[in-house]
N, C-alpha and C. Protein backbone atom coordinates (compact mmCIF):
# COMPACT_ATOMS: atom_id res chain seq x y z
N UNK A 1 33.62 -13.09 1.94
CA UNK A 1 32.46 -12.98 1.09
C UNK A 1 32.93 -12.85 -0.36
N UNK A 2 32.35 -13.71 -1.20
CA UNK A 2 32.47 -13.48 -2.42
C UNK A 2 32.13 -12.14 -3.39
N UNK A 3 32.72 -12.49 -4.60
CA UNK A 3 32.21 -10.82 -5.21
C UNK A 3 30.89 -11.40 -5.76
N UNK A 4 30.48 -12.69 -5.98
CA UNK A 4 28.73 -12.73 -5.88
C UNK A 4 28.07 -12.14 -5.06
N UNK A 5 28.42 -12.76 -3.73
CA UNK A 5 27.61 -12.35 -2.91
C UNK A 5 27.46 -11.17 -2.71
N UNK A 6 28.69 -10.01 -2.44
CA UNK A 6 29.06 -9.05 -2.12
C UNK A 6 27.41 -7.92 -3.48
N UNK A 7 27.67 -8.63 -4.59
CA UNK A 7 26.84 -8.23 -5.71
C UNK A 7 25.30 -8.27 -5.10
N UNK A 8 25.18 -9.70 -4.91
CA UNK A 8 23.63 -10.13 -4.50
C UNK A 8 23.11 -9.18 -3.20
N UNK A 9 24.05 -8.54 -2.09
CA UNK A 9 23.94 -8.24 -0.94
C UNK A 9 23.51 -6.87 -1.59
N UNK A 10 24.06 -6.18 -2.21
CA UNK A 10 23.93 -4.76 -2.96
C UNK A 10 22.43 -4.47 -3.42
N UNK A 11 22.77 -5.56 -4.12
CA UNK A 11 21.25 -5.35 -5.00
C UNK A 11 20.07 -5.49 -4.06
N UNK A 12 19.85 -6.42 -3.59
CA UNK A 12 18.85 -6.56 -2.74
C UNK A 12 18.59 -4.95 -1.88
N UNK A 13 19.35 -4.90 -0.93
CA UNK A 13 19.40 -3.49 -0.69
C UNK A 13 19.27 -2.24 -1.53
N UNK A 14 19.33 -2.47 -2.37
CA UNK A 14 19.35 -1.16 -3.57
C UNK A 14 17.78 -1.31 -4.08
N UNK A 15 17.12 -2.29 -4.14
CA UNK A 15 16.29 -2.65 -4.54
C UNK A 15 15.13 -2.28 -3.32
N UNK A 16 15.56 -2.46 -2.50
CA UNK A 16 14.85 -2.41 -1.12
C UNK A 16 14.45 -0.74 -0.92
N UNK A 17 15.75 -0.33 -1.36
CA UNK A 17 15.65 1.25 -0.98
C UNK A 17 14.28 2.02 -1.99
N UNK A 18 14.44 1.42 -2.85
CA UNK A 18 13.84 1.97 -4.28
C UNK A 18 11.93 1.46 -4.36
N UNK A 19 11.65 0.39 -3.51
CA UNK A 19 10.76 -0.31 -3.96
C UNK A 19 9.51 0.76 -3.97
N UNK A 20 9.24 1.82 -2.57
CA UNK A 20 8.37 2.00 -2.21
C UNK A 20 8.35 3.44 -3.54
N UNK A 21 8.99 3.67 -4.03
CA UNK A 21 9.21 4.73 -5.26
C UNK A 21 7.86 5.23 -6.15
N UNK A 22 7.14 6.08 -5.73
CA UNK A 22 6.42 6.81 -6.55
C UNK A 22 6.70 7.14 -7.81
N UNK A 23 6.03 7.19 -9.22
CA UNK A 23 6.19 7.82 -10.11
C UNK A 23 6.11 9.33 -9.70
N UNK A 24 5.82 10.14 -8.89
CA UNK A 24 5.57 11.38 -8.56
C UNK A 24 7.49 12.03 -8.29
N UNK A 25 8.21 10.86 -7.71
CA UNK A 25 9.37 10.85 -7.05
C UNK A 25 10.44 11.31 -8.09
N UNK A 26 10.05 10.65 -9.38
CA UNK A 26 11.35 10.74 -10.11
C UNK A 26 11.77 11.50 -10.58
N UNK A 27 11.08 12.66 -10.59
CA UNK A 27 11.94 14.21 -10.70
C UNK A 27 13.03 14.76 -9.52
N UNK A 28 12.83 13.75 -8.69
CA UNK A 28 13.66 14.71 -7.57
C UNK A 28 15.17 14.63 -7.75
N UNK A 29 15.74 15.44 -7.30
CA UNK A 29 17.48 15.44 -7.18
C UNK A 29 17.96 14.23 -6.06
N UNK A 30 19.09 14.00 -6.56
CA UNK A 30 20.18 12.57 -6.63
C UNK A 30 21.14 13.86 -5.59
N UNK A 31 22.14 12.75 -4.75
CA UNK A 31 23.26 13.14 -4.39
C UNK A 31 24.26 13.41 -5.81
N UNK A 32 24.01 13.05 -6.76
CA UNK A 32 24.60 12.71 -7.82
C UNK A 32 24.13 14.00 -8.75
N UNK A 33 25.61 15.16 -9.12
CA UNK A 33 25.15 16.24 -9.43
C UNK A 33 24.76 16.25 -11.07
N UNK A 34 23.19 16.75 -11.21
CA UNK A 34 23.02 16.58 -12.17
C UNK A 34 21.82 15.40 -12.66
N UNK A 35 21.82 14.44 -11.92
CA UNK A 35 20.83 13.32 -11.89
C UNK A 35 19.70 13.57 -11.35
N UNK A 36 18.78 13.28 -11.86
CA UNK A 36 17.18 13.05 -10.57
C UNK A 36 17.30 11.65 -10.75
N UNK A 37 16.50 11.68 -9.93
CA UNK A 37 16.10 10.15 -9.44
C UNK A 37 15.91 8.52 -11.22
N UNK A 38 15.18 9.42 -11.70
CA UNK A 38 14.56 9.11 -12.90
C UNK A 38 16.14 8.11 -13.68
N UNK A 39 16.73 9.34 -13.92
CA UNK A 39 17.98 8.95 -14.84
C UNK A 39 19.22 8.47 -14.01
N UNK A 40 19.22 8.58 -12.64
CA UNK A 40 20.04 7.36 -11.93
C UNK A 40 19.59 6.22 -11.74
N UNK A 41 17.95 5.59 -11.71
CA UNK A 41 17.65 4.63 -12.19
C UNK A 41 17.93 4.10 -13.39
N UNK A 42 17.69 4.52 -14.25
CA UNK A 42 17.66 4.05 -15.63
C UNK A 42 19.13 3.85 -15.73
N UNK A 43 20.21 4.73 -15.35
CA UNK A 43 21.74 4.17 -15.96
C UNK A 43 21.90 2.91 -14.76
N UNK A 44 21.28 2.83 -13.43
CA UNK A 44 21.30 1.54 -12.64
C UNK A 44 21.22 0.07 -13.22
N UNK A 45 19.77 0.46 -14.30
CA UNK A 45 19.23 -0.67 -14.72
C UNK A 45 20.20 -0.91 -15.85
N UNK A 46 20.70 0.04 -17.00
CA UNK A 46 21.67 -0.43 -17.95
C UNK A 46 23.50 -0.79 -17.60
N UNK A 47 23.43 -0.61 -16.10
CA UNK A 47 24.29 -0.98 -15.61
C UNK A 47 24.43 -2.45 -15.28
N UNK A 48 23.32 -2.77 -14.84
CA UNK A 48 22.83 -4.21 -14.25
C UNK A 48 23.14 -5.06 -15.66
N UNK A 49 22.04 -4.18 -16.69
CA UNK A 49 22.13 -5.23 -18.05
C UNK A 49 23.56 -5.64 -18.20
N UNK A 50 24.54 -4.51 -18.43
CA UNK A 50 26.07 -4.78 -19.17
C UNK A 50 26.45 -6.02 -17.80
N UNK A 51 26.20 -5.72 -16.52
CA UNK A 51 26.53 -6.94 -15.78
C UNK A 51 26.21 -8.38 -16.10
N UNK A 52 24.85 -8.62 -16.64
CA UNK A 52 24.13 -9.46 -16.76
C UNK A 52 24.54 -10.68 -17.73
N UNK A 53 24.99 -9.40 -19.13
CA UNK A 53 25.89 -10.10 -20.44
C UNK A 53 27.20 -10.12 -20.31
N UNK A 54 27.62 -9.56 -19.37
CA UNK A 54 29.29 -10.12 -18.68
C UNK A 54 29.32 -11.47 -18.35
């Protein structure tokens, strides 16, 4: 598997996980100490961007 695919396979799934996401949700705590939900999205999405312009 390519590192496209390997990428495309991620996202989809990541995306999948996230879809059904309440605005009510995004206060909650992350495995990620320190994060709620809210601000591990948001560095997701500016993660994606810096991918995007790579």
């Amino acid at each position: 598997m390519s590192a496209g695919e390997l990428l495309e396979r991620s996202l989809a799934y990541s995306l999948g996980s996230v879809a059904g996401t309440k605005a009510v949700s995004l206060g909650r705590a992350t495995p990620c100490a320190g994060w709620n939900l809210e601000e591990l999205l948001c560095h997701l999405d500016d993660s994606l961007d810096a991918l995007t312009r790579g």
